[in-house]
Protein backbone atom coordinates (compact mmCIF):
# COMPACT_ATOMS: atom_id res chain seq x y z
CA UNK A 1 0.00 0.00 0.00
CA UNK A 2 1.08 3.27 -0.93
CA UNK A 3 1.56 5.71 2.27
CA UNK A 4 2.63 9.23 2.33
CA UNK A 5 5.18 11.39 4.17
CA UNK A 6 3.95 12.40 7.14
CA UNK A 7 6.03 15.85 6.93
CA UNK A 8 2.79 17.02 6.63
CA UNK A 9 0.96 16.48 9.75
CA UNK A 10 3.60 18.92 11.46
CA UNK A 11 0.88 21.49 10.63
CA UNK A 12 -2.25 19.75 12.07
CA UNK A 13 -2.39 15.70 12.03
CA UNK A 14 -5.85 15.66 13.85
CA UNK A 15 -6.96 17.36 10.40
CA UNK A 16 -4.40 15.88 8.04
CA UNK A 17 -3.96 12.71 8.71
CA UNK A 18 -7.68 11.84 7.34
CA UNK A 19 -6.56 13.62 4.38
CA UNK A 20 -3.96 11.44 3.57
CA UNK A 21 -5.96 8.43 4.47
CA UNK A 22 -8.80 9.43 1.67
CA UNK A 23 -5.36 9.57 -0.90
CA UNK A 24 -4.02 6.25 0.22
CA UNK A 25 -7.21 4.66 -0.33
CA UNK A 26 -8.03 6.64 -3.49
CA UNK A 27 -3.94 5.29 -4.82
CA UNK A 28 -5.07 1.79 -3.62
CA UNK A 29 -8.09 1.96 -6.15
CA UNK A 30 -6.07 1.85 -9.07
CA UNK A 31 -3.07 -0.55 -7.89
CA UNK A 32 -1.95 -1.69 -11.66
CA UNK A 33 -1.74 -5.38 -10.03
CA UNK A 34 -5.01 -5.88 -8.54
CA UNK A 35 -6.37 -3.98 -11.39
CA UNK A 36 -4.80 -6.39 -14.15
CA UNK A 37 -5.68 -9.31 -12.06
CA UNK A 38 -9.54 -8.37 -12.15
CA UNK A 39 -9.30 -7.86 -15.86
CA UNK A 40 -7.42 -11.06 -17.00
CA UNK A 41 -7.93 -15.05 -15.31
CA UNK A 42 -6.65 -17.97 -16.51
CA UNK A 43 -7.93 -21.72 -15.98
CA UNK A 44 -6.50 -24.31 -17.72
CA UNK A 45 -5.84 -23.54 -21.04
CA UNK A 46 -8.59 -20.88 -21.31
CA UNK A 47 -7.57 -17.45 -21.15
CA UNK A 48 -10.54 -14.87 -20.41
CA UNK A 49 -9.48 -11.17 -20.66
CA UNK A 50 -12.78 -9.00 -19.85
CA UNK A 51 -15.28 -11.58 -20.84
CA UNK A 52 -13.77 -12.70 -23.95
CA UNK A 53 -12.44 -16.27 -23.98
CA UNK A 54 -9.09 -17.32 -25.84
CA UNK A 55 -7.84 -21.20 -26.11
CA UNK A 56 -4.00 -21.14 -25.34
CA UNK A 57 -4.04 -24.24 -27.06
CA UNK A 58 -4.44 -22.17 -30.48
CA UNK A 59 -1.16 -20.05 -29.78
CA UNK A 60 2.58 -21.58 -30.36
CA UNK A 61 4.12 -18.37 -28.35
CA UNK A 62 2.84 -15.49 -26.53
CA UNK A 63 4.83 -12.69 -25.65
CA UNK A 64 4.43 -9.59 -23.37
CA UNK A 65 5.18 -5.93 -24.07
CA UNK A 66 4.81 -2.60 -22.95
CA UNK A 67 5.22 0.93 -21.65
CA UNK A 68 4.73 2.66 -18.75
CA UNK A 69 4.78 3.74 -15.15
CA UNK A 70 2.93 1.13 -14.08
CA UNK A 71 4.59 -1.59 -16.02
CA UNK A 72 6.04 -3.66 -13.66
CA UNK A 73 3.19 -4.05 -11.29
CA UNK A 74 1.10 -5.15 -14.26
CA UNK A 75 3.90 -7.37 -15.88
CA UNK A 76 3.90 -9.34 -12.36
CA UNK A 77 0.36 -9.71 -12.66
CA UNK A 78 0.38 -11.12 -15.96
CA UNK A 79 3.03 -13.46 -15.17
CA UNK A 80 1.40 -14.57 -12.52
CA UNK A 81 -2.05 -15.17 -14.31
CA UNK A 82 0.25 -16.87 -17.49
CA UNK A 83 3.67 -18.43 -15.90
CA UNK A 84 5.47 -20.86 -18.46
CA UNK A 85 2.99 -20.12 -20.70
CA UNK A 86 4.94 -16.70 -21.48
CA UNK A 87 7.45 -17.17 -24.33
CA UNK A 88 9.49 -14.18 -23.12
CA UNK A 89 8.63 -10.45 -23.21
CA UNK A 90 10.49 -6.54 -22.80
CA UNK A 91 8.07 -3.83 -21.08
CA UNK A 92 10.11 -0.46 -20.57
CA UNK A 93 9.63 1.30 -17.26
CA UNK A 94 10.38 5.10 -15.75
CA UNK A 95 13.49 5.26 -13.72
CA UNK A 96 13.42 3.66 -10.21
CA UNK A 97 10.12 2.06 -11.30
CA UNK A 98 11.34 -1.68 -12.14
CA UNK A 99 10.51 -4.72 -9.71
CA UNK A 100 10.57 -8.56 -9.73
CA UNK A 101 9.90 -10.39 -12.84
CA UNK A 102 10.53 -13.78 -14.14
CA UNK A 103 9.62 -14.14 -18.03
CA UNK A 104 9.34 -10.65 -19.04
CA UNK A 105 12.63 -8.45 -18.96
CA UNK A 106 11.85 -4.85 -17.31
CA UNK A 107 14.22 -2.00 -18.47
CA UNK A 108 14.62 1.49 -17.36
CA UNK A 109 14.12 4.85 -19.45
CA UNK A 110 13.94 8.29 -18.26
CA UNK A 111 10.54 10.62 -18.23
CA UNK A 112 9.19 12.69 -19.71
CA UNK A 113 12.13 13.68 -21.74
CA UNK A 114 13.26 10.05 -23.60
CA UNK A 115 16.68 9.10 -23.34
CA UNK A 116 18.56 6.40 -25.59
CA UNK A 117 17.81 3.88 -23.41
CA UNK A 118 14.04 4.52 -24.30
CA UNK A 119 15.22 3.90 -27.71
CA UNK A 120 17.36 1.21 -27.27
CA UNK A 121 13.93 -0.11 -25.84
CA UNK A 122 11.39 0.29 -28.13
CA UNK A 123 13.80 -0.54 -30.89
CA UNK A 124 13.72 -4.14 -29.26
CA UNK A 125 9.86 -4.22 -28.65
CA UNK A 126 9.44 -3.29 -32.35
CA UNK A 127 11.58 -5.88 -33.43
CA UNK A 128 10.11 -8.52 -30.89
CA UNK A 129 6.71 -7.57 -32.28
CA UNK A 130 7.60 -8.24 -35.38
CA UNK A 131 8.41 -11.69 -34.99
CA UNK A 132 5.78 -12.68 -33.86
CA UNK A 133 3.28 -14.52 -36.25
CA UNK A 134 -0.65 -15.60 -36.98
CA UNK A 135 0.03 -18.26 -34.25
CA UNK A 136 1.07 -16.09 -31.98
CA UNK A 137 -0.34 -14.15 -29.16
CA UNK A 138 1.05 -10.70 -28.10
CA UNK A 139 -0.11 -8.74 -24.93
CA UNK A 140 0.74 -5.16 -24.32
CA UNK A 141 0.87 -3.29 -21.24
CA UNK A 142 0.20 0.35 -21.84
CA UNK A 143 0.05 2.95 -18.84
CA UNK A 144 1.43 6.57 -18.35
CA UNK A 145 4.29 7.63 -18.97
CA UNK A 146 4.62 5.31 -22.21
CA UNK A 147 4.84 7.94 -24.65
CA UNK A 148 8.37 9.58 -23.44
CA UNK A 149 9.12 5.75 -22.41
CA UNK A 150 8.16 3.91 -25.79
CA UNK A 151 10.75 5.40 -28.15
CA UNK A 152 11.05 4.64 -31.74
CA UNK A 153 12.47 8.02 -33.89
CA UNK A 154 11.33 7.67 -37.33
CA UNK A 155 13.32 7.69 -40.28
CA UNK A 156 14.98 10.73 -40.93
CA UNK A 157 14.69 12.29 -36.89
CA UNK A 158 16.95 11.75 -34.23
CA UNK A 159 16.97 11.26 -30.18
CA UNK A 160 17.80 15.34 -30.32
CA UNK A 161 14.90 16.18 -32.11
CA UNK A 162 12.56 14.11 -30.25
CA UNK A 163 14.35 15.44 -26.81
CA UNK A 164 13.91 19.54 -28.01
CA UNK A 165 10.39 18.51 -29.26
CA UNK A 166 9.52 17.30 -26.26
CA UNK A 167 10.71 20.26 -23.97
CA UNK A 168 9.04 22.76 -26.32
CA UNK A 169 5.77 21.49 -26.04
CA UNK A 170 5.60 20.51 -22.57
CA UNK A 171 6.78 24.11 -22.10
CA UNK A 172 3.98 25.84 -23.88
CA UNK A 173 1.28 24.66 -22.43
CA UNK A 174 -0.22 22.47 -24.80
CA UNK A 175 -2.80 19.17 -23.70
CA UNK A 176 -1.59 15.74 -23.51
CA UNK A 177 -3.34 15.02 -26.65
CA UNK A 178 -2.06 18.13 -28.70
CA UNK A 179 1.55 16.82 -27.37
CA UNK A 180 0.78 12.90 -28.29
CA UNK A 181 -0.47 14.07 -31.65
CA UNK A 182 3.10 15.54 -32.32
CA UNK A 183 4.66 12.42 -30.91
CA UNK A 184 2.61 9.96 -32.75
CA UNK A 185 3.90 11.64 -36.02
CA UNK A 186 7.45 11.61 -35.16
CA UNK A 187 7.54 8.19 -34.01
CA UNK A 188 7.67 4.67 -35.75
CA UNK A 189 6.20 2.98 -33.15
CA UNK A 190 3.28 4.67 -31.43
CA UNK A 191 0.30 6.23 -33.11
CA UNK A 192 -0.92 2.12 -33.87
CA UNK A 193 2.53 1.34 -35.90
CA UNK A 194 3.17 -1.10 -32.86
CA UNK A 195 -0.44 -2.98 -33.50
CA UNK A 196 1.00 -2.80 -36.81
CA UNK A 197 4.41 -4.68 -36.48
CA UNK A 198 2.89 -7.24 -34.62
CA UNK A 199 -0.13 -8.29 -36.87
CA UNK A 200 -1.05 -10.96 -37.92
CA UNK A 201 -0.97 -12.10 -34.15
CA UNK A 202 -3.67 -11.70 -31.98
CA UNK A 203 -3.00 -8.43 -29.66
CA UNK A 204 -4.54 -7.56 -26.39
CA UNK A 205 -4.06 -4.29 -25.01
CA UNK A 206 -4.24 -3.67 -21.06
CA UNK A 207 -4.55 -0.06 -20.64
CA UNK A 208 -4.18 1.78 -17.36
CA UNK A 209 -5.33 5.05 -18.59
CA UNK A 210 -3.76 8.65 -17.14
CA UNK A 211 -5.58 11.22 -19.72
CA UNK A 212 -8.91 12.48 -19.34
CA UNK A 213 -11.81 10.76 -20.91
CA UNK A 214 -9.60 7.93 -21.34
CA UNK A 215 -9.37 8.19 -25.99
CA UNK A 216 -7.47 5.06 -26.55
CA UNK A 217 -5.01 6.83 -29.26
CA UNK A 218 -3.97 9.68 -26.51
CA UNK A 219 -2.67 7.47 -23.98
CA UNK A 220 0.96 6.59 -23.95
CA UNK A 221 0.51 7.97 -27.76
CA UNK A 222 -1.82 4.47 -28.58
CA UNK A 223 0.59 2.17 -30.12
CA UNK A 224 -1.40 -0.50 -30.24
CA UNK A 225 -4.66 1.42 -31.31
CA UNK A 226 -5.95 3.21 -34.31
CA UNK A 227 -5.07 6.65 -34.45
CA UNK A 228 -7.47 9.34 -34.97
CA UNK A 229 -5.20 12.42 -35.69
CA UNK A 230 -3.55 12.94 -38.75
CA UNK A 231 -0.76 15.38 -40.21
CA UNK A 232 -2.92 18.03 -40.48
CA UNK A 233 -3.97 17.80 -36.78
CA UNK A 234 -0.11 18.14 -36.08
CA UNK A 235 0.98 20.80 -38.16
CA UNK A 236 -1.88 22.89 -36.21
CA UNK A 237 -0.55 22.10 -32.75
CA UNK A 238 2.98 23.63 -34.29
CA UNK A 239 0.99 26.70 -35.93
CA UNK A 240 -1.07 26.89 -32.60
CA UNK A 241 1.29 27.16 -30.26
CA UNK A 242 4.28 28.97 -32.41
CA UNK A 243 6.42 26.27 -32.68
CA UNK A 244 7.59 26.57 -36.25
CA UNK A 245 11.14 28.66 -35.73
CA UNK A 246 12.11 26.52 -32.96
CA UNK A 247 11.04 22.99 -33.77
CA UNK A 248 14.35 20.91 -35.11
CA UNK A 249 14.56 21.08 -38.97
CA UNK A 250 13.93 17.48 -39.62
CA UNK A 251 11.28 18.07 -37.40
CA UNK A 252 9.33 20.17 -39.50
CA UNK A 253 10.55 18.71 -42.51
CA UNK A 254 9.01 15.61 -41.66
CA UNK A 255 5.97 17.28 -40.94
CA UNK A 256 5.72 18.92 -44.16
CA UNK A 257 5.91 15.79 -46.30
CA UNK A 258 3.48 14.27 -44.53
CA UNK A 259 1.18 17.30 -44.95
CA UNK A 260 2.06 17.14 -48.65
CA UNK A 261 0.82 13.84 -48.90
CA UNK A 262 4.85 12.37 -49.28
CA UNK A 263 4.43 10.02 -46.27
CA UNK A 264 1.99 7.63 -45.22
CA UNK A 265 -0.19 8.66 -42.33
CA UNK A 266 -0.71 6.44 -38.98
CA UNK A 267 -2.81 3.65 -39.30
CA UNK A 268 -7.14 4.73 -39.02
CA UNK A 269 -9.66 2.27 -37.86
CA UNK A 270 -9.73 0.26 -41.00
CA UNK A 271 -6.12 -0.53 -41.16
CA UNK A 272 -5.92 -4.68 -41.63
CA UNK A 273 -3.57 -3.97 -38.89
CA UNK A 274 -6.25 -4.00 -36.04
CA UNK A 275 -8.51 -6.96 -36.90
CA UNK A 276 -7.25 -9.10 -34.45
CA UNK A 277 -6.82 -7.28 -31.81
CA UNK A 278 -8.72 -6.40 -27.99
CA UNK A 279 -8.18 -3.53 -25.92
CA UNK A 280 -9.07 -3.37 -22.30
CA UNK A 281 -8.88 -0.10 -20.00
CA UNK A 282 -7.84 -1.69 -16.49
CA UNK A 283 -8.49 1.26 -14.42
CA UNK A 284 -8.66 5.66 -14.73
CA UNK A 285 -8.85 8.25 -12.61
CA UNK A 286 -13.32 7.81 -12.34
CA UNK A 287 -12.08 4.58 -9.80
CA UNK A 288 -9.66 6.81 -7.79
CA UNK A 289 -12.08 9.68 -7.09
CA UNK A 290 -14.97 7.43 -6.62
CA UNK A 291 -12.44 5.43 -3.85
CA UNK A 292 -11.28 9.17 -2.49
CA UNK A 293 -15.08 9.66 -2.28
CA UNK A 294 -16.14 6.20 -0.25
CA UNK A 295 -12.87 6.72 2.06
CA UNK A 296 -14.33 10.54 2.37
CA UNK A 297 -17.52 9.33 4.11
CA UNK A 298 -15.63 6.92 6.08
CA UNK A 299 -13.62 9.46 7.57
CA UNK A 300 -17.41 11.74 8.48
CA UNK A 301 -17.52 13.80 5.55
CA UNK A 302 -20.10 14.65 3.07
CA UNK A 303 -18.16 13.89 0.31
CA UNK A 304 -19.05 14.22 -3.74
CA UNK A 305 -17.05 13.35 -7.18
CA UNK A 306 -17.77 16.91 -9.37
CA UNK A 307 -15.97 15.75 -12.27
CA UNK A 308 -13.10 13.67 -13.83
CA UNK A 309 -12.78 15.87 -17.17
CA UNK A 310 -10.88 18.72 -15.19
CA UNK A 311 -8.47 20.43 -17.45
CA UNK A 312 -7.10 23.93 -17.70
CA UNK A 313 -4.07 26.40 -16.39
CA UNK A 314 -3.03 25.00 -12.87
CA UNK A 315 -3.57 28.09 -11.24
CA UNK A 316 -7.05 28.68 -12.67
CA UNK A 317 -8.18 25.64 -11.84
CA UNK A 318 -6.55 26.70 -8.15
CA UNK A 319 -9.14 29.50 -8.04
CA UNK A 320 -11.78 27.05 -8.85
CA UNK A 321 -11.25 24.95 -6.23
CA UNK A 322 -11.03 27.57 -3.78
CA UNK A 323 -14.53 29.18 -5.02
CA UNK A 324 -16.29 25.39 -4.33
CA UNK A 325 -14.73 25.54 -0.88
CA UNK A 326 -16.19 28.92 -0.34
CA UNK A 327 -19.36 28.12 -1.67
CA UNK A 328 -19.80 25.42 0.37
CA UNK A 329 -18.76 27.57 3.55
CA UNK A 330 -21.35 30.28 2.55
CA UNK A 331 -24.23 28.08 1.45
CA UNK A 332 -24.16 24.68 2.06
CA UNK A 333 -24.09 23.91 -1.70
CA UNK A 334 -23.52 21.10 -2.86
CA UNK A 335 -23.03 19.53 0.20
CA UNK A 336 -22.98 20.88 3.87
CA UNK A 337 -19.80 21.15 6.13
CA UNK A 338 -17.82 18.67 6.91
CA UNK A 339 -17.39 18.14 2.93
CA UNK A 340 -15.08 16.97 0.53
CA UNK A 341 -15.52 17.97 -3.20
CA UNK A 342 -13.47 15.83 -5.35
CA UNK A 343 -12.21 17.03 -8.94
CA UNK A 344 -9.97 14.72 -11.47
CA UNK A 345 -8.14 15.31 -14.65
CA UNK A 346 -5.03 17.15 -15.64
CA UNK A 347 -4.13 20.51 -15.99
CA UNK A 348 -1.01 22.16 -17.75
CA UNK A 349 1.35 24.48 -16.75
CA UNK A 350 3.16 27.43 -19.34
CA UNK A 351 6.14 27.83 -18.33
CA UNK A 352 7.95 31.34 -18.36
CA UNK A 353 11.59 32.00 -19.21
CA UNK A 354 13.72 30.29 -16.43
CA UNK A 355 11.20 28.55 -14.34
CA UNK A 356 12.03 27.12 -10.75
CA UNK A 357 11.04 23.69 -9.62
CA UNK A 358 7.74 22.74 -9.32
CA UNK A 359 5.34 20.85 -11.27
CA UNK A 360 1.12 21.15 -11.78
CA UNK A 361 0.29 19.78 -8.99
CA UNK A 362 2.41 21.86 -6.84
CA UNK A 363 1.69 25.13 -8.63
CA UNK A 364 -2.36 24.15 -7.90
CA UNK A 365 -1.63 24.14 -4.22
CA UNK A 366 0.60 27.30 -4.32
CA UNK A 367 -2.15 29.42 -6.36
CA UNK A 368 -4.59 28.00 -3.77
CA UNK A 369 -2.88 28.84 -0.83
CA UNK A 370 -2.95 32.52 -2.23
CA UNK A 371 -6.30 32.67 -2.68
CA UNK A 372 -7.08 30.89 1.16
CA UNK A 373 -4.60 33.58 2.51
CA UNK A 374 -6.38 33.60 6.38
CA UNK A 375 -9.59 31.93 5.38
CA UNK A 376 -10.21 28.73 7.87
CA UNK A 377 -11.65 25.32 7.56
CA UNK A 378 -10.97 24.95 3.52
CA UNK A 379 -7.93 22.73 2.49
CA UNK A 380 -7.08 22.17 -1.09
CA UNK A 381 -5.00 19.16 -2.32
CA UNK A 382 -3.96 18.44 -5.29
CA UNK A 383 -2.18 14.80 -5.91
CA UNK A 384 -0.12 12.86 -9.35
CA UNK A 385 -1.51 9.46 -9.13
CA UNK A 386 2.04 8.30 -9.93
CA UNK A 387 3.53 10.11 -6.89
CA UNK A 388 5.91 12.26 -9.38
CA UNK A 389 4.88 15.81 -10.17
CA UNK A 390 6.92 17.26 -12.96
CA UNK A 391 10.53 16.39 -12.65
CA UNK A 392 10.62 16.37 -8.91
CA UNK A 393 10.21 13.80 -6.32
CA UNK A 394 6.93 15.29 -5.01
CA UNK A 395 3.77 13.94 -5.81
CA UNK A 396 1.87 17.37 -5.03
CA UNK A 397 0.58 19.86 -3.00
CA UNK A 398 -1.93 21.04 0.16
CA UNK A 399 -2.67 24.63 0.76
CA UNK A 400 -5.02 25.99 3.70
CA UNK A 401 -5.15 29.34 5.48
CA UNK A 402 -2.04 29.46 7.09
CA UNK A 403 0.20 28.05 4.08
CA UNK A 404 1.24 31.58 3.07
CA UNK A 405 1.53 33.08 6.55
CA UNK A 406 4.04 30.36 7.08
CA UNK A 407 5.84 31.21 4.18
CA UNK A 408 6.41 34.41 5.61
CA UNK A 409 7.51 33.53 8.75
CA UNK A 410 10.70 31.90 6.91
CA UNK A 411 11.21 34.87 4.72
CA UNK A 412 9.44 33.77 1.44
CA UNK A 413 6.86 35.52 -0.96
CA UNK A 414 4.42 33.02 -1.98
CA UNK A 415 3.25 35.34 -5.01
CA UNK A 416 7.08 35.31 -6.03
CA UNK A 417 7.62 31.75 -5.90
CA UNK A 418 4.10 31.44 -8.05
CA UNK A 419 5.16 33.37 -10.49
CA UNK A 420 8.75 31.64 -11.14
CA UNK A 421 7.15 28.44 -11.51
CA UNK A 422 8.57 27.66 -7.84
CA UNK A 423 6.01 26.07 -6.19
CA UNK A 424 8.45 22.52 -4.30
CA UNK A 425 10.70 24.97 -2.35
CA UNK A 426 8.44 27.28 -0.84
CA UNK A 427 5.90 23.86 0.09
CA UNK A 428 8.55 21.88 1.52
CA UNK A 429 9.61 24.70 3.52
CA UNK A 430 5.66 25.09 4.92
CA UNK A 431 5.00 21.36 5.59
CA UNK A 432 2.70 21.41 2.67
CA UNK A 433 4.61 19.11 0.10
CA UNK A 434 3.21 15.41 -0.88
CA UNK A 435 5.57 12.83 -0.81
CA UNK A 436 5.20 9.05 -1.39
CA UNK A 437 7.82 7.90 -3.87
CA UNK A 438 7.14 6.35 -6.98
CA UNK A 439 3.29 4.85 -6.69
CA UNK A 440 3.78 1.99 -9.48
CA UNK A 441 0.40 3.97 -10.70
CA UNK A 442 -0.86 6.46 -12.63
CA UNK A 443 -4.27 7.23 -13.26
CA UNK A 444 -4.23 11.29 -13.37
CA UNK A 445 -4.52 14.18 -10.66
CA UNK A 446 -7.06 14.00 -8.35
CA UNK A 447 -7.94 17.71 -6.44
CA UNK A 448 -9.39 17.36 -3.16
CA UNK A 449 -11.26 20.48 -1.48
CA UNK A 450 -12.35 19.96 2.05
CA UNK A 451 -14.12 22.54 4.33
CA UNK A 452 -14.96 21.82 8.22
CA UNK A 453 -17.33 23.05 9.92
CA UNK A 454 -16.01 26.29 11.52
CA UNK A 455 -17.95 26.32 15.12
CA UNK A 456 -18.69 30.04 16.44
């Protein structure tokens, strides 16, 4: 079980502690193990994957492959549904993210900028897909993370343009899909070009899904599904967000010939590529908040899931948050005091010139905590399923009343560290900074606003 840093509770356990209790049990909702296991039984030689029934009698190998944060964890659970029957198998995992296997090799790539060792990786999975044949029977383990994981450059781009690609978009704001889109298109691997390199074998997909609204082509950049953008769709993410003058060359040169009808577009629903194949989603954010929601009541509040489709600027979404709480306060609407609203999704970050350390979730809590400057009884959280925020070790933020008054105390400006994109210092330095280490999930944020009842 997952369990937090209780740096925290230096502030108030009697209050925090049942707020890290709703996250543990919201983190235990999605464990990629349990949630694989549910999805996929064996007996005898039938295997059943979501209600549909395959004889392993029929195959001669099956392999395993994959991407993702939550690789290993789902690996182990298909090894342990499978055993001997797996003819051998290479999922690719962030760093510090690999466990125990026995049939299916785990290796290590770095996130969410792609290394060689990403490469290195789905170089091998490509070519391991590709041997396999019609009697042959390929499973995939997608989850998040799998697009900077799952590297494949294609012909004509390098590691370096991938890498600057990468940082420029994730810089400017743009959606997970408006980034995948780019990434599916520069790629010879996701975007369904895995799905195709492994046909004519049956493929099954097990997909732990991290993006909002869960489209099959947007997570981990669907390798093994059809893809539903095309070059046009990329060449306006570059146009929309003023990319042109700094993408690489090759980059946009790729880009152009696609648009110019030179090079064959990812492979569409009717692509011969995809006739054998199922695809399951395992578990999404929906089963975290509705857990954060049952653990809510547990712990006496009146506790409701708003949405799972939250997107946006971090620190709007912040003010958001902070307008429920007050809502509630003032009104009783939608629930009455003790409550806890609960939000999922993803929201973005555009970064300035020179930005500090932070990531989204931490930037949430810091625009909060502005905007609760001496208010009482409201608390915003804001947690990465996958215990990572941005390129830091923290998995998010908390933000109530005080969190900017104890800023000042130690000499900081919380306003300041907001607008440099600064967010871990100034938490860690307030006791407000989530920690728990890599999760082995990753399912989404999940924002949690609680209000107590303030007593006269």
């Amino acid at each position: 079980m997952v369990t937090f840093d209780e740096n925290v509770l230096a502030i108030d356990e009697g209050q925090r502690r049942p707020i890290l209790q709703i996250m543990e049990a919201a983190l235990a909702a999605v464990d990629p193990r349990a949630a694989v296991a549910a999805h996929l039984t064996v007996d005898g030689d039938s295997l059943t994957v979501d209600g549909r029934t395959y004889s392993l009698a029929d195959y001669w190998r099956v392999f395993v492959v994959g991407a993702g944060k939550a690789g290993a964890p789902m690996a182990q659970a298909v090894e342990s549904a499978l055993g001997e029957c797996i003819h051998g198998g290479l999922v690719v995992v962030k760093t510090g993210h690999r466990g125990p296997t026995r049939r299916v090799e785990l290796v290590e790539a770095t996130h969410p900028t792609p290394n060689q060792a990403g490469v290195e990786a789905g170089q091998r999975i490509l070519a391991l897909a590709e041997q396999a044949g019609a009697d042959d029977l390929v499973i995939a383990l997608i989850s998040g993370g799998g697009s900077a994981l799952l590297v494949a450059p294609a012909p004509g781009l390098t590691l370096a343009d991938l890498q600057r690609m990468t940082e420029l978009l994730l810089a400017s704001g743009a959606a997970i899909d408006e980034i995948n889109c780019l990434r599916k298109h520069c790629s010879a691997v996701k975007g369904g070009q895995l799905a195709r390199a492994a046909a004519p074998a049956t493929l099954i997909s097990l997909v732990l899904s991290d993006v909002v609204g869960s489209p099959l082509d947007v997570i981990a950049s669907g390798p093994t599904v059809p893809d539903a953008s095309t070059w046009a769709d990329a060449w306006a993410v570059v146009e929309r967000y003023r990319l042109a003058d700094r993408l690489p060359a090759a980059v946009i040169a790729r880009l152009q010939a696609g648009l110019a009808g030179e090079l064959p577009d990812t492979p569409g629903p009717d692509d011969p590529a995809f006739a054998r194949t199922q695809t399951v989603i395992v578990g999404d954010n929906r089963a975290a908040a509705l857990a954060a929601v049952d653990a809510a009541e547990e712990q006496g509040y009146n506790a409701l899931l708003l949405s799972t489709f939250i997107e946006g600027e971090a620190r709007q979404v912040a003010r958001v948050a902070v307008a429920l709480g007050r809502e509630v306060q003032a009104s009783g609407h939608p629930l009455s005091a003790p409550a806890c609203l609960v939000l999922g999704g993803e929201t973005t970050v555009t970064l300035g010139e020179r930005p500090g350390y932070g990531g989204r979730n931490q930037e949430l809590a810091l625009a909060a905590a502005l905007e609760l400057a001496g208010n009482r009884g409201i608390t915003v959280v804001s947690l990465a399923t996958d215990g990572t925020d941005g390129p830091t070790d923290s998995a998010g933020g908390l933000a109530d009343g005080g969190t900017v008054d104890r800023g000042r105390a130690q000499g900081l400006d919380a306003a300041d560290h907001l607008a440099r994109h600064n967010a871990y210092p100034y938490l860690a330095a307030t006791h407000d900074l989530l920690l728990t280490g890599p999760t082995q999930t990753n399912v989404n944020d999940l924002v949690l606003v609680l209000v107590e009842r303030i007593e006269d």
